[in-house]
N, C-alpha and C. Protein backbone atom coordinates (compact mmCIF):
# COMPACT_ATOMS: atom_id res chain seq x y z
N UNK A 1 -4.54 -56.81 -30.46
CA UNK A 1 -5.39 -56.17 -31.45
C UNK A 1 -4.68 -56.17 -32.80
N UNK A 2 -5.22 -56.49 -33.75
CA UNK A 2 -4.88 -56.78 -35.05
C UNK A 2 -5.14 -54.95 -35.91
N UNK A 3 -5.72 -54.71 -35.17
CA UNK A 3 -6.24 -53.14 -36.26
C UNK A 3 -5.98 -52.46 -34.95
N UNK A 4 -5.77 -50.99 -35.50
CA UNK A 4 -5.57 -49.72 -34.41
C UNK A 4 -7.36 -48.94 -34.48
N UNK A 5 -8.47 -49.87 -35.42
CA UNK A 5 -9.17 -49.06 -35.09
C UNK A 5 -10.24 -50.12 -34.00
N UNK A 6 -9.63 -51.31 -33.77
CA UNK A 6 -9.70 -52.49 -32.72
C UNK A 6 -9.62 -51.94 -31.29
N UNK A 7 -11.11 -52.11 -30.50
CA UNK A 7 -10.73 -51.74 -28.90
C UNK A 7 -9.47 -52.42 -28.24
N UNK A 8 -8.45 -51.72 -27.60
CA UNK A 8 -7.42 -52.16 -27.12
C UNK A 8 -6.69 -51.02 -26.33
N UNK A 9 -5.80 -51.60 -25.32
CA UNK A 9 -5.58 -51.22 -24.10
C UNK A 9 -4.19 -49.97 -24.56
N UNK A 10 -4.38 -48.79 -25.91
CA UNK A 10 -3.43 -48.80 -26.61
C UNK A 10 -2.57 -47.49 -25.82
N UNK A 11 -3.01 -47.12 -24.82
CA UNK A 11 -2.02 -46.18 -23.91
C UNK A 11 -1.02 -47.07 -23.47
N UNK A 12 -1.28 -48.56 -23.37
CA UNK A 12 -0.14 -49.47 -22.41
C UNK A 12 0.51 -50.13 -23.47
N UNK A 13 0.05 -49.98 -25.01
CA UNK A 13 0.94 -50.79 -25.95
C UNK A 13 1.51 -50.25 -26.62
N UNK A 14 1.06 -48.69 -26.75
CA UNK A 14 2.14 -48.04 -27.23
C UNK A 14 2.95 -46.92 -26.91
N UNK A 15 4.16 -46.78 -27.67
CA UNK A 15 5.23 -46.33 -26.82
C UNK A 15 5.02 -45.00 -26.86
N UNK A 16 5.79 -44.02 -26.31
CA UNK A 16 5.98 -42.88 -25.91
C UNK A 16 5.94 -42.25 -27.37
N UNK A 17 7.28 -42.28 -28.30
CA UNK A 17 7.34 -42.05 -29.59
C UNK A 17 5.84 -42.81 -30.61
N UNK A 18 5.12 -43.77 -30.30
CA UNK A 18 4.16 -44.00 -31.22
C UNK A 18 3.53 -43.08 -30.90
N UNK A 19 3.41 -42.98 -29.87
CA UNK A 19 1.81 -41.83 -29.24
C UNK A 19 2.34 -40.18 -29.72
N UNK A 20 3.59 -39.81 -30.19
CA UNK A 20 3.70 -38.90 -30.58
C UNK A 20 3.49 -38.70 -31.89
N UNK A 21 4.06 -39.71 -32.46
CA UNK A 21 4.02 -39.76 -33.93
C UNK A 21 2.16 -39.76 -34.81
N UNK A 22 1.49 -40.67 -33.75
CA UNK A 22 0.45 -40.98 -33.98
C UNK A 22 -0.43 -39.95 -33.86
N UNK A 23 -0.36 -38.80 -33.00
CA UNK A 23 -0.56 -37.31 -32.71
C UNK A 23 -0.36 -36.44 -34.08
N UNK A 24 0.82 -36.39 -34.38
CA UNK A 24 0.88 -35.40 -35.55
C UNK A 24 0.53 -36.20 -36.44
N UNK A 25 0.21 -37.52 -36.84
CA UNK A 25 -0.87 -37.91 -37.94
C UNK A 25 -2.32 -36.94 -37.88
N UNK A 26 -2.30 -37.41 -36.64
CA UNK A 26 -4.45 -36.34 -36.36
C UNK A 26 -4.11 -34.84 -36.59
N UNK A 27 -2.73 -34.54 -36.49
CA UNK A 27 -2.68 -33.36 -36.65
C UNK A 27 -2.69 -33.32 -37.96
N UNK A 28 -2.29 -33.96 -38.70
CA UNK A 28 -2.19 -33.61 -40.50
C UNK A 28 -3.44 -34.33 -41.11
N UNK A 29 -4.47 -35.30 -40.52
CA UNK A 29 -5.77 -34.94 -40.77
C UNK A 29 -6.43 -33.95 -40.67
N UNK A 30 -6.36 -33.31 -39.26
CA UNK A 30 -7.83 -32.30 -39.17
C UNK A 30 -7.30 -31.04 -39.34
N UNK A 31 -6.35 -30.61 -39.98
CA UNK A 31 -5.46 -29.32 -40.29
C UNK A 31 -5.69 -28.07 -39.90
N UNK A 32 -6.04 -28.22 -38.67
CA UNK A 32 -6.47 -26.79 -37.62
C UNK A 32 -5.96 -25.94 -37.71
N UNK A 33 -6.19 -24.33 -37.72
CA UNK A 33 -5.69 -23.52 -37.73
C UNK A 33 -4.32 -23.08 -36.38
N UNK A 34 -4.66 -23.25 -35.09
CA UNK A 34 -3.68 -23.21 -34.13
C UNK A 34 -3.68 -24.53 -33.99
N UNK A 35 -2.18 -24.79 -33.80
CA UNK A 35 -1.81 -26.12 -33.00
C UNK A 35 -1.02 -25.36 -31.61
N UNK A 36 -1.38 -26.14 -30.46
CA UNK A 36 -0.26 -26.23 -29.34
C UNK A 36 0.44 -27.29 -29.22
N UNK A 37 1.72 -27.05 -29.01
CA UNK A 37 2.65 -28.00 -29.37
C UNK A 37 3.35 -28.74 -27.46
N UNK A 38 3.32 -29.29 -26.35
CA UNK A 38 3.77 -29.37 -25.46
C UNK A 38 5.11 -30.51 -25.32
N UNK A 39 5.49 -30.01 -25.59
CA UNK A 39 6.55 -31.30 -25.10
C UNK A 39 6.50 -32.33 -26.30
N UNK A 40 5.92 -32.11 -27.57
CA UNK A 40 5.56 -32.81 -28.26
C UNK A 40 6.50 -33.74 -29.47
N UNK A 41 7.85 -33.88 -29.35
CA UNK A 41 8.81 -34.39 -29.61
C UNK A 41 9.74 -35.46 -28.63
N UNK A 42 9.43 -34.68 -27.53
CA UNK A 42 10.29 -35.53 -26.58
C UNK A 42 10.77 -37.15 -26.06
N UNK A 43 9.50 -37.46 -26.74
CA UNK A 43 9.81 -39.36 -27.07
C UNK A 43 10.32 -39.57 -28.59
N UNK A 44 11.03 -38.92 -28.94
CA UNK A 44 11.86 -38.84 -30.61
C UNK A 44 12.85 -38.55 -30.45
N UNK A 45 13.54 -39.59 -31.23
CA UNK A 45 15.02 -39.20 -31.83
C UNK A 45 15.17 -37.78 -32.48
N UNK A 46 16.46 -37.48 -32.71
CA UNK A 46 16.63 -36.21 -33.31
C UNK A 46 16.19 -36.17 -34.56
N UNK A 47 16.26 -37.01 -35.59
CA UNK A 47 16.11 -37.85 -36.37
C UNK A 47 14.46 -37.13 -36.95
N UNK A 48 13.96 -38.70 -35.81
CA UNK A 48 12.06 -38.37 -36.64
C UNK A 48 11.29 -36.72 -35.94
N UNK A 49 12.11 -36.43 -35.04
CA UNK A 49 11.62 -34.79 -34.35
C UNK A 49 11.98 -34.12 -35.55
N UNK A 50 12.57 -33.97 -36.29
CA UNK A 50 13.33 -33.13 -37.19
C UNK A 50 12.26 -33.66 -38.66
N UNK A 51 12.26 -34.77 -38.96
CA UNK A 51 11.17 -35.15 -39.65
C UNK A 51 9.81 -34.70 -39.76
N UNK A 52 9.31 -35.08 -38.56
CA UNK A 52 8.22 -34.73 -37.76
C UNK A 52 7.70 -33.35 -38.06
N UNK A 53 8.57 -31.82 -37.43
CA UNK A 53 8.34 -30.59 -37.57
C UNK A 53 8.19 -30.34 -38.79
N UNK A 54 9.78 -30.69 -39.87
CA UNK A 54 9.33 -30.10 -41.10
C UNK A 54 8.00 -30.80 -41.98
N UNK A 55 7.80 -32.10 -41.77
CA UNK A 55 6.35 -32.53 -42.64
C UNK A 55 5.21 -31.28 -41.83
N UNK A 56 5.20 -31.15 -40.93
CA UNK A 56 3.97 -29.82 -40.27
C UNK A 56 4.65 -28.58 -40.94
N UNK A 57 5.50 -28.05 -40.93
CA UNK A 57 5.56 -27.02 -41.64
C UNK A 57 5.95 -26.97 -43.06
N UNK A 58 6.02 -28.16 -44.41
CA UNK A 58 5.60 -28.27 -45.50
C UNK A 58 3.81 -28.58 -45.51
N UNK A 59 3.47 -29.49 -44.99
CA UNK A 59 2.05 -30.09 -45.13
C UNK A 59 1.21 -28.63 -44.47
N UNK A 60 1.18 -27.95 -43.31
CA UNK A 60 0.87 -27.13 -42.74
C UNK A 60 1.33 -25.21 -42.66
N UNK A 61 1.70 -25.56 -44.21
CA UNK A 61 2.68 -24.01 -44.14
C UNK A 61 1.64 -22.44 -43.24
N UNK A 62 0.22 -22.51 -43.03
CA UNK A 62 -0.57 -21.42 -42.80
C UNK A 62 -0.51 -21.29 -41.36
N UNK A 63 -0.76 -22.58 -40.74
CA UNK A 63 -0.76 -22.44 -39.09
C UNK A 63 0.26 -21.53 -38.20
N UNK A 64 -0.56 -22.13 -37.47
CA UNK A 64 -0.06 -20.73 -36.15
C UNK A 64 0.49 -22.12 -35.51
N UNK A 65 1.46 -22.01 -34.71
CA UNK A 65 2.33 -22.94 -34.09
C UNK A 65 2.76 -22.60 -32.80
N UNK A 66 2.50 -22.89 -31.51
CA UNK A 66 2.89 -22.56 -30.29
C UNK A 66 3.01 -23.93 -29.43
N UNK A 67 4.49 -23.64 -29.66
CA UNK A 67 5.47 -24.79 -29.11
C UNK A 67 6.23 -24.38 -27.61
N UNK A 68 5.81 -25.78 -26.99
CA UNK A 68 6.40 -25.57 -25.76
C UNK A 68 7.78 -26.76 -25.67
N UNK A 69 8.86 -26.86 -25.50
CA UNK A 69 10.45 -27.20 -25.71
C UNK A 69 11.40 -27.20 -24.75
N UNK A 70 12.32 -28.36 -24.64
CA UNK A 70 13.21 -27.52 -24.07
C UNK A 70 14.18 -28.06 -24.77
N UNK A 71 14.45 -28.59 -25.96
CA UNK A 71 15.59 -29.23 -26.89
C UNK A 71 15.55 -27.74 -27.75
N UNK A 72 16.62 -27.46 -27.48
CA UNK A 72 17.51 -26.02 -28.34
C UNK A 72 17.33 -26.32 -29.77
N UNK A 73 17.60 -27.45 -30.34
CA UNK A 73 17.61 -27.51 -31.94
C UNK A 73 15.90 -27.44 -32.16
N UNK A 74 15.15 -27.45 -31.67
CA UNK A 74 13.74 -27.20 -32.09
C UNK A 74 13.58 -25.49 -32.82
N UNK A 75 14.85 -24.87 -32.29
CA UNK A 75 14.41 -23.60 -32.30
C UNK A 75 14.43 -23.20 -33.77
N UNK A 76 15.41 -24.24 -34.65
CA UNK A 76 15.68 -24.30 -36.00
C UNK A 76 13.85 -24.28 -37.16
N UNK A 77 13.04 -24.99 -36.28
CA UNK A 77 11.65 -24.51 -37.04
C UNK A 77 10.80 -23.71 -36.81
N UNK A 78 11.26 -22.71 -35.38
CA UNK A 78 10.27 -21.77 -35.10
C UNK A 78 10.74 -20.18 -35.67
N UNK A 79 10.49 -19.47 -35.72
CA UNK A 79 10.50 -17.92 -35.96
C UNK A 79 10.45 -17.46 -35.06
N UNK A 80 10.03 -17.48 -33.61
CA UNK A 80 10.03 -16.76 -32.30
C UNK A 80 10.23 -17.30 -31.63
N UNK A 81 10.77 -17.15 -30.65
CA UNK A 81 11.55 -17.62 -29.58
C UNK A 81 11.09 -16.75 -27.84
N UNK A 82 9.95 -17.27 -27.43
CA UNK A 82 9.54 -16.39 -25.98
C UNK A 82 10.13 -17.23 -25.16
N UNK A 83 10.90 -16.69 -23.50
CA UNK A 83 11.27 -17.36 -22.91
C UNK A 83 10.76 -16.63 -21.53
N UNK A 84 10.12 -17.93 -21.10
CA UNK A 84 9.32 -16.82 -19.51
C UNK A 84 9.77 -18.15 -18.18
N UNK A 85 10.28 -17.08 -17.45
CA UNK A 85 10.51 -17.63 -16.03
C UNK A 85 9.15 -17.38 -14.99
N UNK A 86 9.10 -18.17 -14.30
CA UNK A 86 8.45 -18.71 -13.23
C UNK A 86 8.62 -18.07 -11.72
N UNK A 87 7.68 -17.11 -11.45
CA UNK A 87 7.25 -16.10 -11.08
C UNK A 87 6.38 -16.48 -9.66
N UNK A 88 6.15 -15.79 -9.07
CA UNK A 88 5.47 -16.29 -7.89
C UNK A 88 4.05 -15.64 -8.36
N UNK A 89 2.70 -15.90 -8.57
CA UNK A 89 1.58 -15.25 -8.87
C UNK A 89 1.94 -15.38 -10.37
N UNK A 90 2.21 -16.38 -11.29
CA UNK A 90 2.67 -16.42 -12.27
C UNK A 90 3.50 -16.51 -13.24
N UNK A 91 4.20 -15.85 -14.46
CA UNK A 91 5.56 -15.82 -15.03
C UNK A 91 6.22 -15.01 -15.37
N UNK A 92 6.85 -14.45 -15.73
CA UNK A 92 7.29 -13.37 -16.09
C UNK A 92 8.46 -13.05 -17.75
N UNK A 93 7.71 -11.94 -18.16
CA UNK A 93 8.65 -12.70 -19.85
C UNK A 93 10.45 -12.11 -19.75
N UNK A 94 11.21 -13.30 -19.84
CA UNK A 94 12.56 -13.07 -19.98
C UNK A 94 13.01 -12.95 -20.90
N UNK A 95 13.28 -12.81 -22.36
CA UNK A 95 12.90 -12.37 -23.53
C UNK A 95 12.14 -13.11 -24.35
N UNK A 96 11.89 -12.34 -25.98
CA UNK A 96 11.08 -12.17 -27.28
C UNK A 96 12.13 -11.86 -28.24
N UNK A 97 12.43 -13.05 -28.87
CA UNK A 97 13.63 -12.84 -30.11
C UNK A 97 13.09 -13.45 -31.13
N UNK A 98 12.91 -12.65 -31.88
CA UNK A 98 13.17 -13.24 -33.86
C UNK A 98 13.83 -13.72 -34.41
N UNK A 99 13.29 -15.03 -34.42
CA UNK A 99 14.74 -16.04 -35.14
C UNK A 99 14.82 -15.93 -36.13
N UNK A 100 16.34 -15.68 -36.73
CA UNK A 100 16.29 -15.67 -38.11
C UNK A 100 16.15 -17.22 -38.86
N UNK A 101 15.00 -17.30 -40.03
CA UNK A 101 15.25 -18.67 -40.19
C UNK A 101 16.74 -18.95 -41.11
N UNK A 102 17.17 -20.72 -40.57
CA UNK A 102 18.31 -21.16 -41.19
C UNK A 102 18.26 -22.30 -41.10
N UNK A 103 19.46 -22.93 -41.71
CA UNK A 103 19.18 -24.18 -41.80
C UNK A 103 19.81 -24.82 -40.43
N UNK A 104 19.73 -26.28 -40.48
CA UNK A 104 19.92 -27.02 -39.41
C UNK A 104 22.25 -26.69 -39.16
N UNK A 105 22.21 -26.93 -37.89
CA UNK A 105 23.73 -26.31 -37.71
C UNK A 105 24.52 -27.90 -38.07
N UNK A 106 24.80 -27.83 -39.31
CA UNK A 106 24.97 -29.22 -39.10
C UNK A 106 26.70 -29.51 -39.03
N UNK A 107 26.99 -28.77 -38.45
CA UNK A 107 29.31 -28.85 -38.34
C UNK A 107 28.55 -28.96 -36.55
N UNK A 108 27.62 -28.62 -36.00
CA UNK A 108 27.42 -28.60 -34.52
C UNK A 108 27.15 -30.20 -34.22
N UNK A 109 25.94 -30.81 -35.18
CA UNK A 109 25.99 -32.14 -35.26
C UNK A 109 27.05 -32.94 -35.56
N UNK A 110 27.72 -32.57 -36.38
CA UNK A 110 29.10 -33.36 -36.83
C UNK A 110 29.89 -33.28 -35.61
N UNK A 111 29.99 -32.46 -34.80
CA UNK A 111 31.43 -32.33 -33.84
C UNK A 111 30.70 -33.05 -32.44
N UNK A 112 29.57 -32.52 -31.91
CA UNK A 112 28.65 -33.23 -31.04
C UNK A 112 27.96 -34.42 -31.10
N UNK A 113 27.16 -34.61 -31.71
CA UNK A 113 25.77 -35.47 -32.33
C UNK A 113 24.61 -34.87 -31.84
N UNK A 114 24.20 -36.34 -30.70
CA UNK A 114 22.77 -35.79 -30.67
C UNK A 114 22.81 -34.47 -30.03
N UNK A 115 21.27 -33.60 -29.68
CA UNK A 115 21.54 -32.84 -28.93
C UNK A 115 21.36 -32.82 -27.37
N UNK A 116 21.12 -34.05 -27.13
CA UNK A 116 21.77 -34.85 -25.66
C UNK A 116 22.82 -34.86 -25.21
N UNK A 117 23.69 -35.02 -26.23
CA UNK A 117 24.99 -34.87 -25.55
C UNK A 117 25.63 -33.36 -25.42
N UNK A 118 24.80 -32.85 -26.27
CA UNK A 118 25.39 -31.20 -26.94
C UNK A 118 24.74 -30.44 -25.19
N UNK A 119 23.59 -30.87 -24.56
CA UNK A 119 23.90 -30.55 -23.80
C UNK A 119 23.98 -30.96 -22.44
N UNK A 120 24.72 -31.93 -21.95
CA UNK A 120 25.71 -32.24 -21.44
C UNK A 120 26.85 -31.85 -21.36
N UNK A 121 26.88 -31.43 -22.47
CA UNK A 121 28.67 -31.06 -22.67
C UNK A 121 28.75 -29.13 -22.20
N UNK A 122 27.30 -29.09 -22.34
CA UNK A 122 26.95 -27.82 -21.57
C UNK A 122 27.12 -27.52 -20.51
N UNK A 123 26.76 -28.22 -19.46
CA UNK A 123 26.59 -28.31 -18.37
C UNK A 123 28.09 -28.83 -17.76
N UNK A 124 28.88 -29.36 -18.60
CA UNK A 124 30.11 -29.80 -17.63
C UNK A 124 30.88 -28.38 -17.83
């Protein structure tokens, strides 16, 4: 297919990261009041994820944002932080913290890199 607005087979041609990227385009067309966010970085480098969030929260400063994560440096664009464990008949909330906003930790990047390895290096 020569055009993306060309019928084509485009779940199998494009990649994980296009289909994300290509997502928060429709998201910065139709500028909805709530977005849910699932997993919605996870085919991105640290790089265009970090890109990615802040163009939604310059382009999108009003929205309501409910992000689901499990990369720790995401937490750098949210303001709240809920964390709920998995419950039998449901979940249960393990805390509700107010993030203070700040900037990106960047002596954490310098000594680590990505945050792939940051946690890895957790876990050993």
């Amino acid at each position: 297919a020569e055009r993306i607005k060309e019928e084509a087979p485009w779940d199998q041609t494009l990649s994980g990261g296009e289909k994300q990227r290509l997502a928060f385009a429709r998201l910065l067309l139709h500028r909805p009041d709530i977005v849910v966010l699932d997993e919605a970085t996870s085919a991105l480098d640290e790089k265009s994820q970090d890109a990615m969030m802040a163009t939604v929260i310059r382009e999108l400063p009003d929205v309501t944002i409910i992000s689901v994560a499990h990369r720790a440096e995401l937490e750098a664009f949210h303001s709240r932080k809920i964390t709920l464990e998995r419950r039998e008949g449901g979940a249960k909330l393990v805390s509700d913290i107010n993030l203070v906003p700040r900037k990106r930790n960047l002596l954490k990047r310098a000594l680590w890199g990505s945050g792939s390895r940051v946690e890895r290096a957790r876990k050993e």
